[in-house]
N, C-alpha and C. Protein backbone atom coordinates (compact mmCIF):
# COMPACT_ATOMS: atom_id res chain seq x y z
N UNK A 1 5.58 -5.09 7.42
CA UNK A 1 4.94 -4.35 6.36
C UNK A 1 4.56 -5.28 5.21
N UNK A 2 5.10 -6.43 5.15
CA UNK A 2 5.04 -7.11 3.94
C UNK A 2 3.76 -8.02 3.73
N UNK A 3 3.44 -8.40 5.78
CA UNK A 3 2.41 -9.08 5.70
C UNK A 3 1.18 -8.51 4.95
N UNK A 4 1.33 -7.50 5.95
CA UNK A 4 0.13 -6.29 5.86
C UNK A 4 -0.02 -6.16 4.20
N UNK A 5 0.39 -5.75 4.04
CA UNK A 5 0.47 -5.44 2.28
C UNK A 5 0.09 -6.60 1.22
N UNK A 6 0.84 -7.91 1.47
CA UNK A 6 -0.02 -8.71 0.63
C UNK A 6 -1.10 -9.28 1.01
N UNK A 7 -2.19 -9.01 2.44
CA UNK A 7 -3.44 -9.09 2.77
C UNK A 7 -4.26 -7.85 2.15
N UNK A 8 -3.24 -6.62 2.44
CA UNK A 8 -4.20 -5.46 1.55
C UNK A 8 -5.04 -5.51 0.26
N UNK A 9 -3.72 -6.23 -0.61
CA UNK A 9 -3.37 -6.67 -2.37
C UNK A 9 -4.62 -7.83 -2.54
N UNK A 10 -4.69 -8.57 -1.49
CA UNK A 10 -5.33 -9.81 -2.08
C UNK A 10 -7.22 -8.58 -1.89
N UNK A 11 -7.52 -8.10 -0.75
CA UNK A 11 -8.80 -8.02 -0.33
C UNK A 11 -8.83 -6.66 -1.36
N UNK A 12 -7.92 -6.07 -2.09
CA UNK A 12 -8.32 -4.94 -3.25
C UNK A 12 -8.82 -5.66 -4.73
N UNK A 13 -8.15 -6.56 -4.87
CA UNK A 13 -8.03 -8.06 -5.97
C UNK A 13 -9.31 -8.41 -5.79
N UNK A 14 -9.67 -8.88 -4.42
CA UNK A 14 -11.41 -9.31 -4.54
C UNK A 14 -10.77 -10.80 -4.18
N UNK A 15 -9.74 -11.20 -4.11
CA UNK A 15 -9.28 -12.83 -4.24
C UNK A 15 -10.30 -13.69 -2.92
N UNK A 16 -10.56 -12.78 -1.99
CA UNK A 16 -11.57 -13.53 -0.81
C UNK A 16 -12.86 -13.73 -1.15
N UNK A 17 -13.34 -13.06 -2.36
CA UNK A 17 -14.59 -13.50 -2.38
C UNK A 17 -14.41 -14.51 -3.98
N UNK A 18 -15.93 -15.47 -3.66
CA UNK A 18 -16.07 -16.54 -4.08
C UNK A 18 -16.27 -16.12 -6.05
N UNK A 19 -16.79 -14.72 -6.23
CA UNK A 19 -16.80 -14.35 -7.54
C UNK A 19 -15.24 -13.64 -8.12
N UNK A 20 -14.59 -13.85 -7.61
CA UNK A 20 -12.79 -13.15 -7.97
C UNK A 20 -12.77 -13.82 -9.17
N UNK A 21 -12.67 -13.09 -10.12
CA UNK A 21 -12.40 -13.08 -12.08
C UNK A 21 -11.07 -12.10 -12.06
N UNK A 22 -9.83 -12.63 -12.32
CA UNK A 22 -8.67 -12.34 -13.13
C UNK A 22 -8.69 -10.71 -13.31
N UNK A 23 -9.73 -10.95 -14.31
CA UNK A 23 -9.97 -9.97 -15.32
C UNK A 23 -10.62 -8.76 -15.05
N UNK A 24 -11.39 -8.75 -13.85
CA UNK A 24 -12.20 -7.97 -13.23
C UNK A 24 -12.21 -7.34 -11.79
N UNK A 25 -12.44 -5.84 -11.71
CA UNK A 25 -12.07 -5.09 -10.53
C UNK A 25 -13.09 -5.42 -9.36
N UNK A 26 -13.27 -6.78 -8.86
CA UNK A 26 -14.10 -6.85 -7.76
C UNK A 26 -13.89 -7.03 -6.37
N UNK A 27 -13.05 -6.13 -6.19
CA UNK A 27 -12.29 -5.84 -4.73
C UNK A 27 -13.01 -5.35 -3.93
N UNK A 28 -12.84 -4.31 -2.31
CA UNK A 28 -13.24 -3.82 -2.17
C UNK A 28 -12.18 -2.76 -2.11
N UNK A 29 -13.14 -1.40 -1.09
CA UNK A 29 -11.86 0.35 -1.26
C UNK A 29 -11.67 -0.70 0.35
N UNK A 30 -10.23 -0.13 0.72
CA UNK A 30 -9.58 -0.80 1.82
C UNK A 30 -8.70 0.68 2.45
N UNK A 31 -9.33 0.85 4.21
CA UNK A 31 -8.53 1.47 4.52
C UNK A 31 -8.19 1.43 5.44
N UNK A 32 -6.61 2.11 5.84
CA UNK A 32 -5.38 1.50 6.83
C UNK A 32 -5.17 2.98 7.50
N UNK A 33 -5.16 2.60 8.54
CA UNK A 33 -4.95 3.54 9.72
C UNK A 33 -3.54 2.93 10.74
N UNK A 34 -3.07 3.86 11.13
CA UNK A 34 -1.71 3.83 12.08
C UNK A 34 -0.39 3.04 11.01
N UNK A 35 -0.97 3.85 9.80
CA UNK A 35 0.28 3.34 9.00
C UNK A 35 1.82 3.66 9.94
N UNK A 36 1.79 4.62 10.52
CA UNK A 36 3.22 5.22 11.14
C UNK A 36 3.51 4.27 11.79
N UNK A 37 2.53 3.22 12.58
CA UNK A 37 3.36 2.25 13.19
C UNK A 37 4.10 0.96 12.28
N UNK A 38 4.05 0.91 10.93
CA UNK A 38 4.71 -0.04 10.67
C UNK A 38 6.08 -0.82 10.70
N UNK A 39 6.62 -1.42 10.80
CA UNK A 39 8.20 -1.86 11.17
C UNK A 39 8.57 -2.64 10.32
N UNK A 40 10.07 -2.45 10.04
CA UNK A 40 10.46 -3.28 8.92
C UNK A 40 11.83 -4.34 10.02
N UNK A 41 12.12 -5.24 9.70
CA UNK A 41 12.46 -6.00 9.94
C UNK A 41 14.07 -5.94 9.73
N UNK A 42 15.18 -6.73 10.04
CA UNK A 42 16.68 -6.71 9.90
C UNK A 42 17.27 -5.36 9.78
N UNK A 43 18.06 -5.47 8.48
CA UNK A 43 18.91 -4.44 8.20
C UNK A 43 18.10 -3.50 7.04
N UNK A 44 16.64 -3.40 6.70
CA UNK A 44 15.88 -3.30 5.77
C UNK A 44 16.20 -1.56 5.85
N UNK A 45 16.18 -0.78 7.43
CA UNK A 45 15.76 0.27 7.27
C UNK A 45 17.15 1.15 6.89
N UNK A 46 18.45 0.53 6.90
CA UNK A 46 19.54 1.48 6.37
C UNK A 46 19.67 0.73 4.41
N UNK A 47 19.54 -0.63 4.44
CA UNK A 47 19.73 -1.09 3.11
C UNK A 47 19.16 -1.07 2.27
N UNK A 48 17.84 -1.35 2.36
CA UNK A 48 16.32 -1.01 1.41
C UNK A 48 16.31 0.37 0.91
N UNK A 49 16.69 0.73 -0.39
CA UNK A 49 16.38 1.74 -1.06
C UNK A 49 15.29 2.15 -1.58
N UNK A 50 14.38 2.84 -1.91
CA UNK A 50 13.52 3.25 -2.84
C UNK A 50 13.73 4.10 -3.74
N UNK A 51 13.99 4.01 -4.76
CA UNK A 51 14.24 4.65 -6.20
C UNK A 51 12.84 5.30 -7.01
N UNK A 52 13.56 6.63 -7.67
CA UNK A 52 12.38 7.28 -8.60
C UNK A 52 12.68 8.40 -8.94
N UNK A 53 12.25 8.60 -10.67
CA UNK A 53 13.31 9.40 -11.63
C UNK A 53 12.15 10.39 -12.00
N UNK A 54 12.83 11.19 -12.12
CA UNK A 54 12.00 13.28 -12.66
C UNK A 54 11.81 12.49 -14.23
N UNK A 55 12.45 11.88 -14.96
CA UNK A 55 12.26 11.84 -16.35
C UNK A 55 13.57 12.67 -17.21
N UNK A 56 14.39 13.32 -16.09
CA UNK A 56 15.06 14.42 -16.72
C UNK A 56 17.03 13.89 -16.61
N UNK A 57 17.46 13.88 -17.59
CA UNK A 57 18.90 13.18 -17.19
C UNK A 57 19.23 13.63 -16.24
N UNK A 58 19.71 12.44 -15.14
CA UNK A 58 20.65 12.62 -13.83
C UNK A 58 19.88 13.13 -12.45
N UNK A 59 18.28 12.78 -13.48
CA UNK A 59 17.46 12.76 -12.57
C UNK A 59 16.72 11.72 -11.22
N UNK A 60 17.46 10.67 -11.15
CA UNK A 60 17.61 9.58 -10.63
C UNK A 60 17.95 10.15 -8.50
N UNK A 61 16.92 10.06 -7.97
CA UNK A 61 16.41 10.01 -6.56
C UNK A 61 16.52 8.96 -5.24
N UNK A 62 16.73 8.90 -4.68
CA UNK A 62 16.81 7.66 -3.75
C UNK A 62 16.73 7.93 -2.73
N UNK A 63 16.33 7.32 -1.35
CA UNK A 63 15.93 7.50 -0.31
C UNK A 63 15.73 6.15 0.78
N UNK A 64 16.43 5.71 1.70
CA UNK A 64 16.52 4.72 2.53
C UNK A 64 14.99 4.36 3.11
N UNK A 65 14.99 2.90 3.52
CA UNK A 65 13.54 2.82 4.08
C UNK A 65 13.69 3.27 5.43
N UNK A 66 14.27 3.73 5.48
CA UNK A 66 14.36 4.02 7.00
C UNK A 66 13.93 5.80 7.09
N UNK A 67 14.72 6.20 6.74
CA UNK A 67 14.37 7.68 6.00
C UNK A 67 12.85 7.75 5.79
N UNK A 68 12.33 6.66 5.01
CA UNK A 68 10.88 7.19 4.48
C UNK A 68 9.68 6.67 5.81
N UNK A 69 10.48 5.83 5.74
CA UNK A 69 9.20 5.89 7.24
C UNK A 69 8.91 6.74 7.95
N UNK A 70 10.06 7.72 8.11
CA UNK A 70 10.21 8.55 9.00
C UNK A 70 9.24 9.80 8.48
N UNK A 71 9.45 10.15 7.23
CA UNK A 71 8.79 11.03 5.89
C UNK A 71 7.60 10.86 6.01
N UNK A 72 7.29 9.93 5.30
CA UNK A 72 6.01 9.32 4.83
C UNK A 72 5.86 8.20 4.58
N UNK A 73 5.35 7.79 5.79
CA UNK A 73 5.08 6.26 6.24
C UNK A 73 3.97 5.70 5.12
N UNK A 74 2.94 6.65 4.94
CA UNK A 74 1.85 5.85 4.37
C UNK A 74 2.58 5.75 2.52
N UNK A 75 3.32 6.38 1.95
CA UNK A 75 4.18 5.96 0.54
C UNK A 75 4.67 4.88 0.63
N UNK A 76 5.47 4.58 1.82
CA UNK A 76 5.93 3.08 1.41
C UNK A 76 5.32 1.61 1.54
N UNK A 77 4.32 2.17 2.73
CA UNK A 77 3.03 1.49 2.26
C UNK A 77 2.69 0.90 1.16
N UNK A 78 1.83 1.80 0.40
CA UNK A 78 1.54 2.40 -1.06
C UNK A 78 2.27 1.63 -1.88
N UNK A 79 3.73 1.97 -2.04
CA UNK A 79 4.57 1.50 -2.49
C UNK A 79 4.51 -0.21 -2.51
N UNK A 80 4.52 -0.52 -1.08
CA UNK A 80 4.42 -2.17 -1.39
C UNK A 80 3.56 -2.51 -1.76
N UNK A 81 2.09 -2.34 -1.49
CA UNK A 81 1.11 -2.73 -2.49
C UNK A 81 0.95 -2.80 -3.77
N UNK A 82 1.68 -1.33 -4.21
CA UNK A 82 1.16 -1.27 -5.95
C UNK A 82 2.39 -2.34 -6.45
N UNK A 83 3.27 -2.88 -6.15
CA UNK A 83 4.41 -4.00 -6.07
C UNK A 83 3.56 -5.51 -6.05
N UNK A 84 2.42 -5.58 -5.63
CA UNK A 84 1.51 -6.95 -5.42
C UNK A 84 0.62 -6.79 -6.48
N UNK A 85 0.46 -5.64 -6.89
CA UNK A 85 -1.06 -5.13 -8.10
C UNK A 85 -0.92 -5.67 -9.40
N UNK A 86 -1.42 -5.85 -10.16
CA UNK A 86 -1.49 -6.05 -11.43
C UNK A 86 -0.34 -4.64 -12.28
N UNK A 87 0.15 -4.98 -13.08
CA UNK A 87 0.91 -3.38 -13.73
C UNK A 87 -0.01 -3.34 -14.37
N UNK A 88 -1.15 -3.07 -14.56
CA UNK A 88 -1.92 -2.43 -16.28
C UNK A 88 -2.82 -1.25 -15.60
N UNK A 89 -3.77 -0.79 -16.44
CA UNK A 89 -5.14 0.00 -16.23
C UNK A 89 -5.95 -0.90 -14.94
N UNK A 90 -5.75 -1.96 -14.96
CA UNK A 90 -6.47 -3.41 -13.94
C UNK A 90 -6.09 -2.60 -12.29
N UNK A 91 -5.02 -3.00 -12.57
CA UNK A 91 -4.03 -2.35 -11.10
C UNK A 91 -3.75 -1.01 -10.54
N UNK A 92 -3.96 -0.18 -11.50
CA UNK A 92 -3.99 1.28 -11.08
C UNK A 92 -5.34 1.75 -10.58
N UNK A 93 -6.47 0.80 -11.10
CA UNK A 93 -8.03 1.62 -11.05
C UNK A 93 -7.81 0.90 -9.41
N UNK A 94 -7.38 -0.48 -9.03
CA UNK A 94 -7.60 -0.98 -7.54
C UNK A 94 -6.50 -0.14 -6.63
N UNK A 95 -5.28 -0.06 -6.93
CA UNK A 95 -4.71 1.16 -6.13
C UNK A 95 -5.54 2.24 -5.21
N UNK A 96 -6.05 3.09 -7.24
CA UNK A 96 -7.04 4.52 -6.32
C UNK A 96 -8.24 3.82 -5.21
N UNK A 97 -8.26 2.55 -4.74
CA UNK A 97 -9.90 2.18 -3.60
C UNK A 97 -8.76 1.79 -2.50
N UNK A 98 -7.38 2.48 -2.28
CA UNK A 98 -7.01 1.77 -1.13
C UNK A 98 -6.27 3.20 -0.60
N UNK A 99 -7.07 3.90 0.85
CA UNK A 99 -6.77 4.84 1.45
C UNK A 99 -5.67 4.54 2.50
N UNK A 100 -4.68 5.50 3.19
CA UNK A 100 -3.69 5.00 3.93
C UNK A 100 -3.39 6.55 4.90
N UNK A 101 -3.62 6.17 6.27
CA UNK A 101 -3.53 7.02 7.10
C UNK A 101 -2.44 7.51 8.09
N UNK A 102 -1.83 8.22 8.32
CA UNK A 102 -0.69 8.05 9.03
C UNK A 102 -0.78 7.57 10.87
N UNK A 103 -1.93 8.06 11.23
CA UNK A 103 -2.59 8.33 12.30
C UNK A 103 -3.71 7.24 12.32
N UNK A 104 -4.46 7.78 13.11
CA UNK A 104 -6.03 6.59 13.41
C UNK A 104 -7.09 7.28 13.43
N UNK A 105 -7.36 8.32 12.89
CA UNK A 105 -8.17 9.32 12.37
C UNK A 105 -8.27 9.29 11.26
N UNK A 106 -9.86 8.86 10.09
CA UNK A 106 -9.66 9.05 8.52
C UNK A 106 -10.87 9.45 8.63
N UNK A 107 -10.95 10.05 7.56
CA UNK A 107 -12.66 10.67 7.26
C UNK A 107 -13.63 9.96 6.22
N UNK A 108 -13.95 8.65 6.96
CA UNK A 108 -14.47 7.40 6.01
C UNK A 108 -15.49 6.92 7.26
N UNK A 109 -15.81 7.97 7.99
CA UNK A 109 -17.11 7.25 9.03
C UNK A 109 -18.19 6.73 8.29
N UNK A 110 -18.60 7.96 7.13
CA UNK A 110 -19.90 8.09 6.69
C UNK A 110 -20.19 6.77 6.07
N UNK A 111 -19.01 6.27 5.63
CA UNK A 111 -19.18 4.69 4.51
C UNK A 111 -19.50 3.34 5.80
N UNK A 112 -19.45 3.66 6.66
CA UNK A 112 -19.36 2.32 7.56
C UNK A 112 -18.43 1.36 7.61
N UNK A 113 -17.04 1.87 7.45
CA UNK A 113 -16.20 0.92 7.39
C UNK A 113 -16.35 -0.52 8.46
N UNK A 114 -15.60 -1.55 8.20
CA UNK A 114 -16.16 -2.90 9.07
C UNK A 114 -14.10 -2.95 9.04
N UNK A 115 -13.90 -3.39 10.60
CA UNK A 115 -12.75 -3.48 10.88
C UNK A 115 -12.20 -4.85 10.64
N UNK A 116 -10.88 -5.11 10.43
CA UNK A 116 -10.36 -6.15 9.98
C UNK A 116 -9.39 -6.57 10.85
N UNK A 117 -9.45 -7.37 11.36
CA UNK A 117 -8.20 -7.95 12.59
C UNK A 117 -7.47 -8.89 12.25
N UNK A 118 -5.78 -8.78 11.73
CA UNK A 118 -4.84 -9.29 11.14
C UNK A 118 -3.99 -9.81 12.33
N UNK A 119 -3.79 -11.12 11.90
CA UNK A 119 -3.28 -11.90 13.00
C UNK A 119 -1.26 -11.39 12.92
C-alpha cells in the first residue's frame, strides 16, 4: 500500500511533469480501482492503528488496519495519501482529484482515463 500511495502523491503533486511548481496545483485527478486488493505487509494488519476523534471528550476512536481493510479498503487508501500531501488548502484541493474504488468498476469512462502500470 505504501508503494502505491507515494506514486499516487507524487502524480496528484504534478512532480512527473517538467512544469511541477511547489506552490501550484498541477497534478493530475488520479483514479484507483481494485483498491480491495491491497496488502499490507508483517504484523501491520493487527498493530497498525488508525485513530480519529468526534471533537467531543472521550471521543477518541480506533480501529486496526486489518479491521479497515476489511471495512473500507478505499479510506485507508485515502488515508495514506493525504499522509504524503501537503497539510494546507495546497493538499486538500489535490486530495478532492484522487478517486478510489473498491472494485474495478468506476464511472470515469466519459473522461478517457489512460492506464498506469506500476511495477
Amino acid at each position: 500500500m505504501g508503494r502505491l500511495a507515494s506514486e499516487i502523491a507524487k502524480r496528484l503533486r504534478g512532480k512527473d511533469k517538467p512544469i511541477y511548481t511547489p506552490y501550484v496545483d498541477t497534478g493530475d485527478f488520479v483514479i484507483v480501482v481494485n483498491a480491495g486488493k491491497v496488502r499490507l505487509t508483517g504484523k501491520k494488519l493487527t498493530d497498525k492503528i488508525y485513530y480519529r476523534h468526534s471533537g467531543y471528550p472521550g471521543g477518541l476512536r480506533e480501529i486496526a488496519a486489518g479491521k479497515m481493510l476489511e471495512e473500507k479498503p478505499t479510506e485507508a487508501l485515502r488515508l495514506a495519501v493525504k499522509g504524503m500531501l501537503p497539510k494546507n488548502s495546497l493538499g486538500r484541493a489535490m486530495l478532492k482529484k484522487l478517486k478510489i474504488y473498491a472494485g474495478n468498476t468506476h464511472g470515469h469512462a466519459a473522461q478517457c482515463p489512460k492506464t498506469l502500470k506500476l511495477s
